[in-house]
Protein backbone atom coordinates (compact mmCIF):
# COMPACT_ATOMS: atom_id res chain seq x y z
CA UNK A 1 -8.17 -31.52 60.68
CA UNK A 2 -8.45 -31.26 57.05
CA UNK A 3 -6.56 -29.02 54.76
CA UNK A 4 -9.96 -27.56 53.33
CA UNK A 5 -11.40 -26.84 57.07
CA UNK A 6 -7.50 -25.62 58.18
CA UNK A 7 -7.42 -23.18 55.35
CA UNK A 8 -11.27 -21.89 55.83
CA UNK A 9 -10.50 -20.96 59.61
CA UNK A 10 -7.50 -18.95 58.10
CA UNK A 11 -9.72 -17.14 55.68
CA UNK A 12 -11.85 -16.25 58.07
CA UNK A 13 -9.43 -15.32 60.92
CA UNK A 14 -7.84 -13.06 57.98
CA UNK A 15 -10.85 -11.52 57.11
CA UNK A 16 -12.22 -10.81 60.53
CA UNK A 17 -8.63 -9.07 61.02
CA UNK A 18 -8.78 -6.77 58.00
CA UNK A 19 -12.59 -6.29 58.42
CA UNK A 20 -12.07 -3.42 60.67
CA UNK A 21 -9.36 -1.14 58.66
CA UNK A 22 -12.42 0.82 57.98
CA UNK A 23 -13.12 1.92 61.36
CA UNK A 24 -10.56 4.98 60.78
CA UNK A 25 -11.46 5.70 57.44
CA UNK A 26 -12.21 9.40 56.83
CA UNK A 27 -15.68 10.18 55.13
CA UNK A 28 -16.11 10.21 51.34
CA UNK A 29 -16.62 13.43 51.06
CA UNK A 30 -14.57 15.92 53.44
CA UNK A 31 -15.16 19.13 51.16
CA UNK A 32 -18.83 18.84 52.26
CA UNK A 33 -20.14 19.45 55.96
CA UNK A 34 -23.61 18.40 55.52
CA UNK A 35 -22.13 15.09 53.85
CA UNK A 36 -19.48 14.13 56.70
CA UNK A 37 -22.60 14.58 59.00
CA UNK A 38 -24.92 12.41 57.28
CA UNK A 39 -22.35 9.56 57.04
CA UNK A 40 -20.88 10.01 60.78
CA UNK A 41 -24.06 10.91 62.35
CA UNK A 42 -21.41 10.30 65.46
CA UNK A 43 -18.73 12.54 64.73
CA UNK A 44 -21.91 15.23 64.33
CA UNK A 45 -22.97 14.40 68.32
CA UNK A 46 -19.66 14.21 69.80
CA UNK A 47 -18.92 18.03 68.07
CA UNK A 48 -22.31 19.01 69.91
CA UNK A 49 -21.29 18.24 72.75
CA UNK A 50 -17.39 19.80 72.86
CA UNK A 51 -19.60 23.08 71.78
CA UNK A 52 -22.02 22.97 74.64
CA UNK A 53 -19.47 22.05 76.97
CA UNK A 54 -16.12 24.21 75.54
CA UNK A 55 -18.09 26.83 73.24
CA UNK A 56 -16.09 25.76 70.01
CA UNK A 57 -18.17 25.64 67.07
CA UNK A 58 -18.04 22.68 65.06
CA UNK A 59 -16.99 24.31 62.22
CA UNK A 60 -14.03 25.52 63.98
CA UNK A 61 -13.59 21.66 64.90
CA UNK A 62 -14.18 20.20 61.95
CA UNK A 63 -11.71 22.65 60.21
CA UNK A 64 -9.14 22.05 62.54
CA UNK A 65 -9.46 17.92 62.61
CA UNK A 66 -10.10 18.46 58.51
CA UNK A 67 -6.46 19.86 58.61
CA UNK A 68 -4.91 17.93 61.58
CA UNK A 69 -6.22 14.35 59.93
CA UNK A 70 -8.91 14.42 57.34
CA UNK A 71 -11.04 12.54 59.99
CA UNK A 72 -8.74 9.74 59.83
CA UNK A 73 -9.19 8.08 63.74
CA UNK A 74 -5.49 6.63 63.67
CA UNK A 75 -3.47 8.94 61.71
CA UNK A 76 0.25 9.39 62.48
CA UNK A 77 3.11 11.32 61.21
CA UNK A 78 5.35 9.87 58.48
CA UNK A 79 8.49 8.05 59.72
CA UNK A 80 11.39 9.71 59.23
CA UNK A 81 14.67 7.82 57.62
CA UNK A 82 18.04 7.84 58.04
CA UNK A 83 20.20 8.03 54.66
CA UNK A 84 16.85 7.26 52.62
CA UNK A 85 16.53 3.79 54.35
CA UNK A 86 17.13 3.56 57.92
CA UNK A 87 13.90 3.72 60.08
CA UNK A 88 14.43 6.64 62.98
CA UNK A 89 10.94 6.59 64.39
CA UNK A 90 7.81 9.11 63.56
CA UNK A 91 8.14 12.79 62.81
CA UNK A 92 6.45 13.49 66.11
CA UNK A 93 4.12 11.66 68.49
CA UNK A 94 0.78 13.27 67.10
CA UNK A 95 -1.74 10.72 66.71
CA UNK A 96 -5.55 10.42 66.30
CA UNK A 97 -8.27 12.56 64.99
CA UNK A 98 -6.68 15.69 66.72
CA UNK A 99 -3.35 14.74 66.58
CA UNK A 100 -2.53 15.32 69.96
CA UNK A 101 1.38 15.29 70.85
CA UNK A 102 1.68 12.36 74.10
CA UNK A 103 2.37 15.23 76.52
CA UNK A 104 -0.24 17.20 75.71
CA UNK A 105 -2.64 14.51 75.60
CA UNK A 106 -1.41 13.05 78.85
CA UNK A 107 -2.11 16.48 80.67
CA UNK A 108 -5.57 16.70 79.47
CA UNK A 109 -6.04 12.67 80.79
CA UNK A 110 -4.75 14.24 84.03
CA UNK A 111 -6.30 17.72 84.40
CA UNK A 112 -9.92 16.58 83.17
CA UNK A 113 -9.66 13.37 84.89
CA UNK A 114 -10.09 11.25 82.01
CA UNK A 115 -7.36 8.70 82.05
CA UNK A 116 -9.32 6.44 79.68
CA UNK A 117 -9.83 8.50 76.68
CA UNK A 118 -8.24 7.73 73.45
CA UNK A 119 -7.46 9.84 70.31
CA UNK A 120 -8.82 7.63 67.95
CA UNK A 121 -11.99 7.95 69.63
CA UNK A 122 -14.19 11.06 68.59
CA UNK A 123 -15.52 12.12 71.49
CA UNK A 124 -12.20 11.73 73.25
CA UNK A 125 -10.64 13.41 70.25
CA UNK A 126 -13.07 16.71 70.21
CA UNK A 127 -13.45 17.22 73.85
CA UNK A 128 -9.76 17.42 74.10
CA UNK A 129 -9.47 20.14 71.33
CA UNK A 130 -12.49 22.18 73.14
CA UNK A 131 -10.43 21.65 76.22
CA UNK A 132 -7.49 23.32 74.38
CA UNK A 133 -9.01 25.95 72.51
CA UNK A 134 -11.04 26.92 75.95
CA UNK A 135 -7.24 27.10 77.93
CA UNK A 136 -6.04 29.18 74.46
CA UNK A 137 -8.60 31.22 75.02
CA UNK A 138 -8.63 31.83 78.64
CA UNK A 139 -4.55 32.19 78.79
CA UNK A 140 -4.11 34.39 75.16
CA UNK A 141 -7.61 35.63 74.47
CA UNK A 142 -8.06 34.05 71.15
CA UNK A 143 -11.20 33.56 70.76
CA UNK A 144 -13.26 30.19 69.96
CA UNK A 145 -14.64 31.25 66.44
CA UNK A 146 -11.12 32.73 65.21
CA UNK A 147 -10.54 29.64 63.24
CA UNK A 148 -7.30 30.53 62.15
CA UNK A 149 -5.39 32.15 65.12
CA UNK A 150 -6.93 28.88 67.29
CA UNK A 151 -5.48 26.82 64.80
CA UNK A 152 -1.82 28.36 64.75
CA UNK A 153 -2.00 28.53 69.01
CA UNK A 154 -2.93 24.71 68.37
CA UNK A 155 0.21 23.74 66.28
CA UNK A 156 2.34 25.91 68.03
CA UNK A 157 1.51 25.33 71.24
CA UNK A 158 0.53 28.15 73.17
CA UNK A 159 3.95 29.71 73.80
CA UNK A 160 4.64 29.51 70.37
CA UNK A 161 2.16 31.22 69.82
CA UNK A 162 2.74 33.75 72.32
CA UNK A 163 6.20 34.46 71.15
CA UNK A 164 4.64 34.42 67.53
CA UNK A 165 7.01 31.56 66.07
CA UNK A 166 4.42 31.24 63.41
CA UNK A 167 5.88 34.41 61.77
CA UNK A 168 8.94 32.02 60.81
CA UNK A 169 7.28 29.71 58.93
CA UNK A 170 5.47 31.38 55.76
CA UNK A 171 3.74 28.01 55.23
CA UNK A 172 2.29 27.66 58.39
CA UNK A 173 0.61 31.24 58.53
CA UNK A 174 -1.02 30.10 54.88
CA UNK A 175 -2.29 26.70 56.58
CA UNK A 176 -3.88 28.65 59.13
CA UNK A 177 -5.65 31.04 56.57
CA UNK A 178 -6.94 27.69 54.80
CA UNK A 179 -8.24 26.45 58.04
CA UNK A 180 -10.37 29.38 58.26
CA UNK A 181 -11.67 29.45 55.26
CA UNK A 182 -13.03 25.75 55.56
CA UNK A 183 -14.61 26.57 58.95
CA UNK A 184 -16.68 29.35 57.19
CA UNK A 185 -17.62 26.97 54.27
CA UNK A 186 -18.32 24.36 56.99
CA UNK A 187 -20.50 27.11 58.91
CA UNK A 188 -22.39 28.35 55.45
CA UNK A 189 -23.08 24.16 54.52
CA UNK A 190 -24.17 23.59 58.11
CA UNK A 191 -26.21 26.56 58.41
CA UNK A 192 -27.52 25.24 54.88
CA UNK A 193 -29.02 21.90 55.85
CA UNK A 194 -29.81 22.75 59.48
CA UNK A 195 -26.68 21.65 61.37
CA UNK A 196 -25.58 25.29 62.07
């Protein structure tokens, strides 16, 4: 085989490799609803369909995966280091659009009978946070349009939230107020161009 053909077949087996890095990307522009919408058309149906099924708005998911993983499909947490330098694995096992902890994840597979879903896949992704938010709900009465207490039960986890460990972490209560107020911009934009 020639060295011209030899190296062609590696261009081409390089490129098809990196050709999908964009499949996770988030959206150009997240501070705009109507705008992630037009550009994920699918992100837009799977929402629908977590509402009609859980009740939770899409503003209230789009805020909450906004602040989870600005819509990136494969986002992790950082590693962390030992001494600066020696790799000790990731912060935590959250991963995907929700950024779903393994446990938690893996009792949704079981409990909803949907060992095949994936957190880098949208629909997976939001049907597992209405699934969530729904058991928040039902368990602590918070309900699906409070934005910001859903999103501190949601980090927490829900006996965090019971006991109110949020109170311990100044930062965290501020997050939650921020995820509010981008579900009502979300809900204002929506309502604007006819999402809402």
């Amino acid at each position: 085989m020639s060295r011209l053909l030899r190296a062609s077949m590696l261009l081409l087996l390089l490129a098809a490799c990196g050709g999908g890095s964009g499949k996770f990307s988030a959206p150009r522009d997240l501070e705009n609803a109507c705008a992630i919408v037009r550009e994920r058309p699918q992100y837009f149906r799977a929402m629908q369909a977590t509402e009609r099924k859980w009740g939770v708005p899409i503003h209230v998911q789009m805020a909450t995966i906004h602040q989870e993983s600005k819509f990136i499909g494969n986002a992790q947490t950082p590693h962390q280091f030992a001494l600066g330098v020696i790799p000790m694995g990731r912060q935590s096992s959250a991963y995907g659009y929700s950024q779903a902890l393994d446990g938690t994840w893996e009792e949704y597979q079981q409990e909803q009978n949907r060992r095949s879903a994936r957190r880098d896949r949208i629909t997976d992704a939001t049907d597992f946070m209405g699934w969530y938010m729904d058991q928040t709900q039902r368990r602590l009465g918070v309900p699906k349009t409070d934005a910001q207490h859903q999103y501190l039960a949601y980090h927490e986890g829900r006996t965090g939230f019971a006991r109110q460990s949020y109170l311990a972490k100044p930062w965290l209560v501020d997050v939650a107020a921020r995820v509010q107020n981008r579900s009502n911009m979300y809900a204002r934009q929506l309502a604007s161009c006819g999402r809402a």
